[in-house]
PDB file of N, CA and C in Angstrom:
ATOM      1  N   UNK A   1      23.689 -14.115  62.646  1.00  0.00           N
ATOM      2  CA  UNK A   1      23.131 -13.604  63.880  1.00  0.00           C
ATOM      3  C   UNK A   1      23.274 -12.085  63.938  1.00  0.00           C
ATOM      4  N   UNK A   2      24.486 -11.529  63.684  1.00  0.00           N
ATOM      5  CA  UNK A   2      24.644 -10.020  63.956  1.00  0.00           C
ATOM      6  C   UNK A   2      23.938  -9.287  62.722  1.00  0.00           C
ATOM      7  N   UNK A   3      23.277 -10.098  61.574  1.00  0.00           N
ATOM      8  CA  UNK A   3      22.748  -8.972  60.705  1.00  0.00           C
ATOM      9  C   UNK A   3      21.229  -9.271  61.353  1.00  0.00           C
ATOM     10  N   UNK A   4      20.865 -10.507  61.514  1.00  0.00           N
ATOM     11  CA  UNK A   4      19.444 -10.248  62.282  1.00  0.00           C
ATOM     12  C   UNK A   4      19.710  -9.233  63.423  1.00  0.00           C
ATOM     13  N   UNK A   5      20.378  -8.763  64.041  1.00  0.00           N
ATOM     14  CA  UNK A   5      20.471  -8.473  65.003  1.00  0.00           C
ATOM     15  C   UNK A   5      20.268  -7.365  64.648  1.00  0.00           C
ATOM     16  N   UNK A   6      20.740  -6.494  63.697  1.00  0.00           N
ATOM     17  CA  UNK A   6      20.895  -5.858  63.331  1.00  0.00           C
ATOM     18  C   UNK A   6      19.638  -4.877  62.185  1.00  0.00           C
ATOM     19  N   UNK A   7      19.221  -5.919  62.394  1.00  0.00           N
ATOM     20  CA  UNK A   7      17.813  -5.189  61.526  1.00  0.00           C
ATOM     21  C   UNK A   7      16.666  -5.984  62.273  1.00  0.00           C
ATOM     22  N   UNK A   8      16.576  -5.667  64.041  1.00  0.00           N
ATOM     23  CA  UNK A   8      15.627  -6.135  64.804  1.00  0.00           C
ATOM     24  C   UNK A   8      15.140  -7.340  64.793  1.00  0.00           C
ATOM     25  N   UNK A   9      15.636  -7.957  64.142  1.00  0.00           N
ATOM     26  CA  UNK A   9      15.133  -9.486  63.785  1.00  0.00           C
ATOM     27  C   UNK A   9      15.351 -10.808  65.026  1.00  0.00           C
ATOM     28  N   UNK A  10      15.747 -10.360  65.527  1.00  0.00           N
ATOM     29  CA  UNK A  10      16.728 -11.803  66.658  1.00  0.00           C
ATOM     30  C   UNK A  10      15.889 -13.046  66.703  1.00  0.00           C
ATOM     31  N   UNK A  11      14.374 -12.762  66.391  1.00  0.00           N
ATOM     32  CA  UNK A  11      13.638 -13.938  66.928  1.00  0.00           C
ATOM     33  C   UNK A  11      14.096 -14.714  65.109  1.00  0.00           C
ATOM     34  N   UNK A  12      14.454 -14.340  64.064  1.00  0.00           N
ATOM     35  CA  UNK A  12      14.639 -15.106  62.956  1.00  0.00           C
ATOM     36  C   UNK A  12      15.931 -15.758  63.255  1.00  0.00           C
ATOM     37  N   UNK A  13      16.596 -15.787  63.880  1.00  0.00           N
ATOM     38  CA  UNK A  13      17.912 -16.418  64.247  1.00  0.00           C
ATOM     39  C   UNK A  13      17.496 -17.768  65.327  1.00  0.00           C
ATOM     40  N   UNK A  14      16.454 -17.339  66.106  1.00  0.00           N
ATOM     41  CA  UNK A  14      15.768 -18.550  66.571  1.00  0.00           C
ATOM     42  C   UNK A  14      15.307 -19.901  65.805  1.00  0.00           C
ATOM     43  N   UNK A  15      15.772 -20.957  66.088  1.00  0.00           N
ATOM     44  CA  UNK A  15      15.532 -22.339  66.064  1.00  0.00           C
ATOM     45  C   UNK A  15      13.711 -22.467  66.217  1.00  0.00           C
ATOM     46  N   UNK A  16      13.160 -22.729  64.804  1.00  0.00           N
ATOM     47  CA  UNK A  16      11.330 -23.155  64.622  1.00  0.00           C
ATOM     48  C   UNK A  16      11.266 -24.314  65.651  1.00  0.00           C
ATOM     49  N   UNK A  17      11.817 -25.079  66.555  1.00  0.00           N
ATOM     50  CA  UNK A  17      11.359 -26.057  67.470  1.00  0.00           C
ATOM     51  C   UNK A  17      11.237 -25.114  68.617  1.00  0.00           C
ATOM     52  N   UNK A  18      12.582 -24.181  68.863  1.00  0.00           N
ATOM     53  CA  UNK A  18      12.610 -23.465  69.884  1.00  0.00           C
ATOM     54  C   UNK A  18      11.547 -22.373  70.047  1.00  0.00           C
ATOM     55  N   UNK A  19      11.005 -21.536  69.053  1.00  0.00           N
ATOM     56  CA  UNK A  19       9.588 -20.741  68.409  1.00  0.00           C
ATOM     57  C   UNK A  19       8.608 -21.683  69.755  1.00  0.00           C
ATOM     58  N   UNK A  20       8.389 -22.463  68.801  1.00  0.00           N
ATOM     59  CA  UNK A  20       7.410 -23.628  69.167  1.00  0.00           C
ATOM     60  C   UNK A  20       7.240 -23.720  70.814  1.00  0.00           C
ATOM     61  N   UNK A  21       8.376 -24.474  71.420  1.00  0.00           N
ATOM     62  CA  UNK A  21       7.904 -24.973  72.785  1.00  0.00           C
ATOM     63  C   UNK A  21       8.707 -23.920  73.868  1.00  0.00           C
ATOM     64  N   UNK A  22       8.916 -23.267  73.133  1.00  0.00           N
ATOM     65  CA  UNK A  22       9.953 -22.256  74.175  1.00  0.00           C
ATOM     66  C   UNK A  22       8.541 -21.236  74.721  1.00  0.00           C
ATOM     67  N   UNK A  23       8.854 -21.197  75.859  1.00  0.00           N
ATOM     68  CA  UNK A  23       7.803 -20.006  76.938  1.00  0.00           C
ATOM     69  C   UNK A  23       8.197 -18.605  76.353  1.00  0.00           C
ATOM     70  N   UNK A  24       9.525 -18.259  76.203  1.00  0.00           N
ATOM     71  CA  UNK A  24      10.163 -16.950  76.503  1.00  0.00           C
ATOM     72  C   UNK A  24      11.317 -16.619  75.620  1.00  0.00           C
ATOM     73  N   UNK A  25      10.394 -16.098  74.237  1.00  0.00           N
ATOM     74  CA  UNK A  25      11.115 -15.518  73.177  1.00  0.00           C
ATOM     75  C   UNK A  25      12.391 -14.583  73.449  1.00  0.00           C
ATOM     76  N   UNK A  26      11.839 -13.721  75.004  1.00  0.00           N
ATOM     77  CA  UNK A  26      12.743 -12.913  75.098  1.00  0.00           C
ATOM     78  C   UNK A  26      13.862 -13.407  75.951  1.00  0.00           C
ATOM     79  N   UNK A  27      13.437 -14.396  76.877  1.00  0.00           N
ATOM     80  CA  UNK A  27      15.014 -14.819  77.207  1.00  0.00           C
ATOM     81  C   UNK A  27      15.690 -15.457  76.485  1.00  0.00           C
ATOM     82  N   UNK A  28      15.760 -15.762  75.023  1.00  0.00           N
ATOM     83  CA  UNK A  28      16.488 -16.811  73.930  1.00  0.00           C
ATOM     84  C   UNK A  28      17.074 -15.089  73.063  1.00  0.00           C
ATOM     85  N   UNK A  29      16.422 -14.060  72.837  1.00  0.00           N
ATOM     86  CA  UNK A  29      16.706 -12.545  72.531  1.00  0.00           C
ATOM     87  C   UNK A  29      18.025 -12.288  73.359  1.00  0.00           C
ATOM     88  N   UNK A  30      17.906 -12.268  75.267  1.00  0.00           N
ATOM     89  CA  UNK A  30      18.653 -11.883  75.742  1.00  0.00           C
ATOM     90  C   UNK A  30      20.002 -12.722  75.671  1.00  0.00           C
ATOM     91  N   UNK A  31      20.007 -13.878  75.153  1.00  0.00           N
ATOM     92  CA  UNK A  31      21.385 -14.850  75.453  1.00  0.00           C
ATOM     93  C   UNK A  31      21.494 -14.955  73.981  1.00  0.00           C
ATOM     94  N   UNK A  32      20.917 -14.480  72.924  1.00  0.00           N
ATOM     95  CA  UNK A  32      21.645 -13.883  71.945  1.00  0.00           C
ATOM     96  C   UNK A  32      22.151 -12.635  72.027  1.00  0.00           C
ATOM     97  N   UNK A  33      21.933 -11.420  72.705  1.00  0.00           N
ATOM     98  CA  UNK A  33      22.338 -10.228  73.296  1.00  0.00           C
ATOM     99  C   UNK A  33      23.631 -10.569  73.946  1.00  0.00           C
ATOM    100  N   UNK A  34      23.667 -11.770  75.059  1.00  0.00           N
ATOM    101  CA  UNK A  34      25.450 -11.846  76.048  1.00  0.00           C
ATOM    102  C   UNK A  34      26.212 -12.501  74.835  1.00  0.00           C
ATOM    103  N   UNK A  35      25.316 -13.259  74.263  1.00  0.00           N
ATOM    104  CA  UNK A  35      26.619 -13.531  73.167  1.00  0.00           C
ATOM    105  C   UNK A  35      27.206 -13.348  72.274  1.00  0.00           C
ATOM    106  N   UNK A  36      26.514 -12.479  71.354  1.00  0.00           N
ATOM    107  CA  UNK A  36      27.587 -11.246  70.932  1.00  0.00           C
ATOM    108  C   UNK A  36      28.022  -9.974  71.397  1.00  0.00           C
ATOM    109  N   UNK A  37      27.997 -10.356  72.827  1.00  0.00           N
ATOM    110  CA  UNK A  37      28.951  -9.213  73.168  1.00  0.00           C
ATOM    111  C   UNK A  37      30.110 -10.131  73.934  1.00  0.00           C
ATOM    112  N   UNK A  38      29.978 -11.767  73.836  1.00  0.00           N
ATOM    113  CA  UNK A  38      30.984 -12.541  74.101  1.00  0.00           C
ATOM    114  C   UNK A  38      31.923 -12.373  73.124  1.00  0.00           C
ATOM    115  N   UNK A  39      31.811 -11.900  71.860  1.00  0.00           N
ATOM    116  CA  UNK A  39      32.757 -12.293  70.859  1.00  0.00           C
ATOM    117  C   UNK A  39      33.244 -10.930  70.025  1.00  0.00           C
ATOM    118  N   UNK A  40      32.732  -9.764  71.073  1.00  0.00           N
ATOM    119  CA  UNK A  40      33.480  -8.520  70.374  1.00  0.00           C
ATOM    120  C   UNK A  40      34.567  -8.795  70.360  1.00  0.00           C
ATOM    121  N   UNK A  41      35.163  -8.045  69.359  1.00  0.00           N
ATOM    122  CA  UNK A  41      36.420  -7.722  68.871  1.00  0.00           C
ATOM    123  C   UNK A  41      37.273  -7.772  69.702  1.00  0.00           C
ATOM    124  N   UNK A  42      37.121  -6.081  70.906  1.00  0.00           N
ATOM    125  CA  UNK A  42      38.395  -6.074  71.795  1.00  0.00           C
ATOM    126  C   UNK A  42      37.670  -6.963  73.000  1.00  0.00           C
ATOM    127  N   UNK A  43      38.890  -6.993  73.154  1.00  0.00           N
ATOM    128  CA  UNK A  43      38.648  -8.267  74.324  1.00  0.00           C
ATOM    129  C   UNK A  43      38.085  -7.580  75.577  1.00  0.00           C
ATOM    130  N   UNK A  44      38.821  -6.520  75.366  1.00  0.00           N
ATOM    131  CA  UNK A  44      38.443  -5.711  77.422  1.00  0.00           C
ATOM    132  C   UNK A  44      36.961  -5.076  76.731  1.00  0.00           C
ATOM    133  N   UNK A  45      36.264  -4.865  75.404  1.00  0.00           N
ATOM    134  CA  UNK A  45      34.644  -4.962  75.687  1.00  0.00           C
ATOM    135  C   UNK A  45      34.242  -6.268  75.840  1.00  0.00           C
ATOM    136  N   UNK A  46      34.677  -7.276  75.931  1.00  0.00           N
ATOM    137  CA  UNK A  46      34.180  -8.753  76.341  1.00  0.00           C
ATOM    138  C   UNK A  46      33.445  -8.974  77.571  1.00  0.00           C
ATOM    139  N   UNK A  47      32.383  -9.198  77.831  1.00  0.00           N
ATOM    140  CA  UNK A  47      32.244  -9.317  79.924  1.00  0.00           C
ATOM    141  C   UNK A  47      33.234 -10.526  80.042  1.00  0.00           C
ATOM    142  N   UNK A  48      33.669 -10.586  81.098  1.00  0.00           N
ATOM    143  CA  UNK A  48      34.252 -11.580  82.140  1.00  0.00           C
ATOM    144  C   UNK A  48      33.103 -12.540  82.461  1.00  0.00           C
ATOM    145  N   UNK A  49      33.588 -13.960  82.491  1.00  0.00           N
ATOM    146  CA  UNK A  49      32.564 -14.753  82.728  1.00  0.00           C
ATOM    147  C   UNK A  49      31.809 -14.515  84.303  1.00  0.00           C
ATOM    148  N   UNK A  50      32.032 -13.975  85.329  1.00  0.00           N
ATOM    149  CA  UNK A  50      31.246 -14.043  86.109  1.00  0.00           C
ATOM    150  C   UNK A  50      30.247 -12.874  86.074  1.00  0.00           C
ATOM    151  N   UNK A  51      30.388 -11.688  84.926  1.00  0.00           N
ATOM    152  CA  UNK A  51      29.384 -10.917  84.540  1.00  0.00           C
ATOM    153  C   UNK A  51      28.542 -11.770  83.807  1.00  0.00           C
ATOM    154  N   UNK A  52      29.305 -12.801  82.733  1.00  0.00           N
ATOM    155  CA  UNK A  52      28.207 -13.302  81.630  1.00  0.00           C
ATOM    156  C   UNK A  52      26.862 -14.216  82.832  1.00  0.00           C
ATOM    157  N   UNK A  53      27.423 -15.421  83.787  1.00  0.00           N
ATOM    158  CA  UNK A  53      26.925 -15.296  84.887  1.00  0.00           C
ATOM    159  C   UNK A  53      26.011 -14.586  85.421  1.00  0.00           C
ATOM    160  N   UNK A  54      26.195 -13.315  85.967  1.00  0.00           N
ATOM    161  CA  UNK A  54      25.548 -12.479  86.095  1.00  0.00           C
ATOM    162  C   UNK A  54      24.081 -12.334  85.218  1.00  0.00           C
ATOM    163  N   UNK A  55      24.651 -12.381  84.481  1.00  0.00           N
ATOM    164  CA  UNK A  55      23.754 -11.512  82.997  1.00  0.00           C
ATOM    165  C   UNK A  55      22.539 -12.590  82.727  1.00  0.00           C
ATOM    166  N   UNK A  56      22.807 -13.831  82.660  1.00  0.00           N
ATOM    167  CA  UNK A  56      21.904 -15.147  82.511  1.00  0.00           C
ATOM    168  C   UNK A  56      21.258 -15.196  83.590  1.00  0.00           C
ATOM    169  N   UNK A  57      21.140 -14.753  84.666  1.00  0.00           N
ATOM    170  CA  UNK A  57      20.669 -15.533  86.157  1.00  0.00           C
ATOM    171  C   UNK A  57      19.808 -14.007  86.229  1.00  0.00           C
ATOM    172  N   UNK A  58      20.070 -12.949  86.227  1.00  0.00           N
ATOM    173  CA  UNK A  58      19.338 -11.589  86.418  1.00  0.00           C
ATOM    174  C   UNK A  58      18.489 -10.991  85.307  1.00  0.00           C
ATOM    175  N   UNK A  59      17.533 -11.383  84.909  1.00  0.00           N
ATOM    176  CA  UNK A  59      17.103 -10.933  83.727  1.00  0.00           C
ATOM    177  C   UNK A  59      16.365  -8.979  83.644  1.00  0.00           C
ATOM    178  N   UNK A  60      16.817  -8.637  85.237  1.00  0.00           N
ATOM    179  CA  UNK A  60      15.916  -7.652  85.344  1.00  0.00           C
ATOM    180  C   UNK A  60      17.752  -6.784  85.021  1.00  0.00           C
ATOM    181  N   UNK A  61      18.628  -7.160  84.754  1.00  0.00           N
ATOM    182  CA  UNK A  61      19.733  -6.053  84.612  1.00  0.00           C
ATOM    183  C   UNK A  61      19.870  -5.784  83.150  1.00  0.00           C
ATOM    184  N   UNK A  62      20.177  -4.662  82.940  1.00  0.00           N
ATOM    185  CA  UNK A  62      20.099  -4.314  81.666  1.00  0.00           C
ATOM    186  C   UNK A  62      21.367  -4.462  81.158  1.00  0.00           C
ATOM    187  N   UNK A  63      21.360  -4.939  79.649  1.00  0.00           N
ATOM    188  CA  UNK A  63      22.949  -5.906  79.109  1.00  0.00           C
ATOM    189  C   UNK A  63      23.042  -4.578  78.087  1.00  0.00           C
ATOM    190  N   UNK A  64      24.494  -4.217  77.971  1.00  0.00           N
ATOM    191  CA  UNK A  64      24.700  -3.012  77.070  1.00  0.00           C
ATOM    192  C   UNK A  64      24.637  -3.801  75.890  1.00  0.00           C
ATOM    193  N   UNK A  65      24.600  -2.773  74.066  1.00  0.00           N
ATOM    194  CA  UNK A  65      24.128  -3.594  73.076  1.00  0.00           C
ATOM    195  C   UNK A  65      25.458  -3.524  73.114  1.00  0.00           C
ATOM    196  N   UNK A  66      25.444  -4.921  72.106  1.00  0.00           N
ATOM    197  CA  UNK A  66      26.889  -5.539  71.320  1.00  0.00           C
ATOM    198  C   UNK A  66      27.331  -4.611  70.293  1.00  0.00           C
ATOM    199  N   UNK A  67      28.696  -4.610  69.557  1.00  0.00           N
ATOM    200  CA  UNK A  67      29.297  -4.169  68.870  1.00  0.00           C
ATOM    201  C   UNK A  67      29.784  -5.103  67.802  1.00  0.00           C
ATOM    202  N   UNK A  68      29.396  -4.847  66.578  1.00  0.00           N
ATOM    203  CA  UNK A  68      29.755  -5.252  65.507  1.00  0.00           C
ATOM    204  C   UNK A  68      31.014  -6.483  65.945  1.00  0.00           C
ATOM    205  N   UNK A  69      30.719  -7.567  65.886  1.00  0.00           N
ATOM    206  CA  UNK A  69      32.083  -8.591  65.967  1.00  0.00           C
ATOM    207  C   UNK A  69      33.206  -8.503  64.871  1.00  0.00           C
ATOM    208  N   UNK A  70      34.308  -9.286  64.891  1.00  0.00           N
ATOM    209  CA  UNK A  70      35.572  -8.733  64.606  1.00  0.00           C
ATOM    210  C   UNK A  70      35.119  -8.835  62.659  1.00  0.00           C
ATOM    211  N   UNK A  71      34.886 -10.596  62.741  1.00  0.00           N
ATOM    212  CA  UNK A  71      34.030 -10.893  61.519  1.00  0.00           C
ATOM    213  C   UNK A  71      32.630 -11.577  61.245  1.00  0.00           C
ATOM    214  N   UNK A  72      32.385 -11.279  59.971  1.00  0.00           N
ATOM    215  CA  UNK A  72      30.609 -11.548  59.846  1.00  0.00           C
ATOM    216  C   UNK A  72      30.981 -12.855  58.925  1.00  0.00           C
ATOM    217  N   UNK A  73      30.544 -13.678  59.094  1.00  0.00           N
ATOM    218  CA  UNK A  73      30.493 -14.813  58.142  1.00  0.00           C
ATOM    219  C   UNK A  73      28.973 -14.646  57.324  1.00  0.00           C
ATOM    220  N   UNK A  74      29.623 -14.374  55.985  1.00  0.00           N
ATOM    221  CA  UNK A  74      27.803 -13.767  54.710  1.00  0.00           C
ATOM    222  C   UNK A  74      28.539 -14.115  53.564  1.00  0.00           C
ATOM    223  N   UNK A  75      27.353 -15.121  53.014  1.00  0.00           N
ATOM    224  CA  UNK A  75      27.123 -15.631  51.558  1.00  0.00           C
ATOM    225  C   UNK A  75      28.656 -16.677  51.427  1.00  0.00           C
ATOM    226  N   UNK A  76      29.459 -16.942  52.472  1.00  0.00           N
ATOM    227  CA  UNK A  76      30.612 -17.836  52.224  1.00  0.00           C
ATOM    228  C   UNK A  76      31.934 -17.153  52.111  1.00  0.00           C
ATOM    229  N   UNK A  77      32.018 -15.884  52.342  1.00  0.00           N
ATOM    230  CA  UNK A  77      32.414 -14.477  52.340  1.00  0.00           C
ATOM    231  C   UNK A  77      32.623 -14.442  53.585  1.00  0.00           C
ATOM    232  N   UNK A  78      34.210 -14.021  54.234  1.00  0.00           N
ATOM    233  CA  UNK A  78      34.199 -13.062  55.403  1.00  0.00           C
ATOM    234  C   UNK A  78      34.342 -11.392  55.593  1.00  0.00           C
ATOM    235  N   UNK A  79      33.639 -10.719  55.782  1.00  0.00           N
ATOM    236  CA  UNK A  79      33.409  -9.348  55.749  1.00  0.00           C
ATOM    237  C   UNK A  79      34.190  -8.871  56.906  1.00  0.00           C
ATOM    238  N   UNK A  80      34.535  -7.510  56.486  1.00  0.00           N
ATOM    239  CA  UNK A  80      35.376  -7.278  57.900  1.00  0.00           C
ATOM    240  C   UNK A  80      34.488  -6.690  58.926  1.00  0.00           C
ATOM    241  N   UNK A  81      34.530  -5.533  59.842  1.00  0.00           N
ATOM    242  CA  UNK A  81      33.948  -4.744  60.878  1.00  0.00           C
ATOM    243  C   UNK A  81      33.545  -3.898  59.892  1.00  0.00           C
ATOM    244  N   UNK A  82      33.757  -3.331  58.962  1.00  0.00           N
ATOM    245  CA  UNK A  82      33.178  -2.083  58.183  1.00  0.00           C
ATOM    246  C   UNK A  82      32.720  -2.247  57.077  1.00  0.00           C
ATOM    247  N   UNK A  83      32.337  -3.613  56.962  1.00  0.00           N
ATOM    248  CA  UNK A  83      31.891  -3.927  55.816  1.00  0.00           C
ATOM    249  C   UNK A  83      29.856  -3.771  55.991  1.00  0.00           C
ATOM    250  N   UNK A  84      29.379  -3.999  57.749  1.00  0.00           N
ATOM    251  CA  UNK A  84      28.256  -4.181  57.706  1.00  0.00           C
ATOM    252  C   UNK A  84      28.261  -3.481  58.939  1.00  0.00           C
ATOM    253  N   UNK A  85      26.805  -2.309  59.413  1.00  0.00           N
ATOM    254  CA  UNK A  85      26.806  -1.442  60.499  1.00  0.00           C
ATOM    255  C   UNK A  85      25.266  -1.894  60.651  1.00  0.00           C
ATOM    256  N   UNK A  86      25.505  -1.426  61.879  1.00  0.00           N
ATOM    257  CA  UNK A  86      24.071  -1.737  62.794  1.00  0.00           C
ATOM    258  C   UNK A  86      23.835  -0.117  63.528  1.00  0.00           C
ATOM    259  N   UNK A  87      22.283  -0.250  63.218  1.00  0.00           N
ATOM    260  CA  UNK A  87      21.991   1.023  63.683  1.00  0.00           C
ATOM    261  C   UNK A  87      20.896   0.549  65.032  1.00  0.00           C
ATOM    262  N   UNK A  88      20.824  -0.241  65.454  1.00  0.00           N
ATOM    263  CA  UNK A  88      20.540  -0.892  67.004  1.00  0.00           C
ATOM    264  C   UNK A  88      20.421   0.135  67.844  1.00  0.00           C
ATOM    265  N   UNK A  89      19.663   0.520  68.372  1.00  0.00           N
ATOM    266  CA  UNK A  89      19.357   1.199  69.562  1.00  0.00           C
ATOM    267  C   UNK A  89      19.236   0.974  70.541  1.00  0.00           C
ATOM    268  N   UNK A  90      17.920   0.019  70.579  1.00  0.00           N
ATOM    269  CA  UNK A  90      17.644  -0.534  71.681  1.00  0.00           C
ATOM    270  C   UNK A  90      17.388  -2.154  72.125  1.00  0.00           C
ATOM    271  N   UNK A  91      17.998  -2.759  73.079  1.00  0.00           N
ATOM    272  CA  UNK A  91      17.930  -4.402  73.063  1.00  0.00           C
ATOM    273  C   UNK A  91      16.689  -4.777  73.232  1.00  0.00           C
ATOM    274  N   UNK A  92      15.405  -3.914  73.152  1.00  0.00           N
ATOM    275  CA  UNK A  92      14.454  -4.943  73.092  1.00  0.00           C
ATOM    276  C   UNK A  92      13.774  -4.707  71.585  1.00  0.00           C
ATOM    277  N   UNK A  93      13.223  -6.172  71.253  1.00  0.00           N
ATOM    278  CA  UNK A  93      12.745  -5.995  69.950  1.00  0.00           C
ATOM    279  C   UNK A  93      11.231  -6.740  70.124  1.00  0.00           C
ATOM    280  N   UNK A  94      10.806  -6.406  68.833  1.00  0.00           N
ATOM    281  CA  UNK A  94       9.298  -6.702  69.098  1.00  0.00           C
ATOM    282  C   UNK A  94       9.042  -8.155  68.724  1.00  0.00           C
ATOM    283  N   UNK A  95       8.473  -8.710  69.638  1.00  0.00           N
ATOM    284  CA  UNK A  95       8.318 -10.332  69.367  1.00  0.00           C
ATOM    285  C   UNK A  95       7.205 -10.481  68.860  1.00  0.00           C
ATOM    286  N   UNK A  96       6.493  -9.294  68.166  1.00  0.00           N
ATOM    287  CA  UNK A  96       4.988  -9.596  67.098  1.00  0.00           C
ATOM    288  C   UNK A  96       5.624 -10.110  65.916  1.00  0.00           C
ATOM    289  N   UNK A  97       7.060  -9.792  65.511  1.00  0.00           N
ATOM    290  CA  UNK A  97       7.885 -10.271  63.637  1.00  0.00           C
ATOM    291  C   UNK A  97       7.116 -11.926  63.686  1.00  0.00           C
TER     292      UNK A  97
END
């Protein structure tokens, strides 16, 4: 998830049934967005569940981007935080991929 994420990709991390009958590429984008920022590293960048709350129910609030999680699970391999960087700018991505 965090290297799609990471090279604009989020809709390839999407489930082909979910593609399919899902209305709203970008709200399945945004609750991949709260959830890796559920599983940063430090805990106090974590939201509190009644932000994550928040964050699912308001789609018009803007969710800060995530930060590299503690580890990347790649090729059967755990990588640390500095093993893989994201140059992410901005949380919206183009749902033409």
């Amino acid at each position: 998830a965090w290297s799609m994420w990471c090279e604009e990709n989020g809709e390839g991390f999407i489930d082909p049934v979910l593609k399919r009958t899902s209305s709203s590429k970008t709200e399945i984008i945004r609750c991949m967005n709260i959830g890796l920022l559920c599983i940063q590293e430090d805990a106090a960048s974590r939201p509190a569940m009644s932000t994550v709350v928040l964050m699912l129910g308001n789609n018009s609030l803007d969710l800060p981007l995530p930060k590299q999680p503690a580890f990347v699970q790649g090729n059967g391999a755990v990588e640390s935080c500095q093993t893989l960087s994201c140059g992410v700018e901005s949380a919206t991505f183009n749902s033409a991929r």
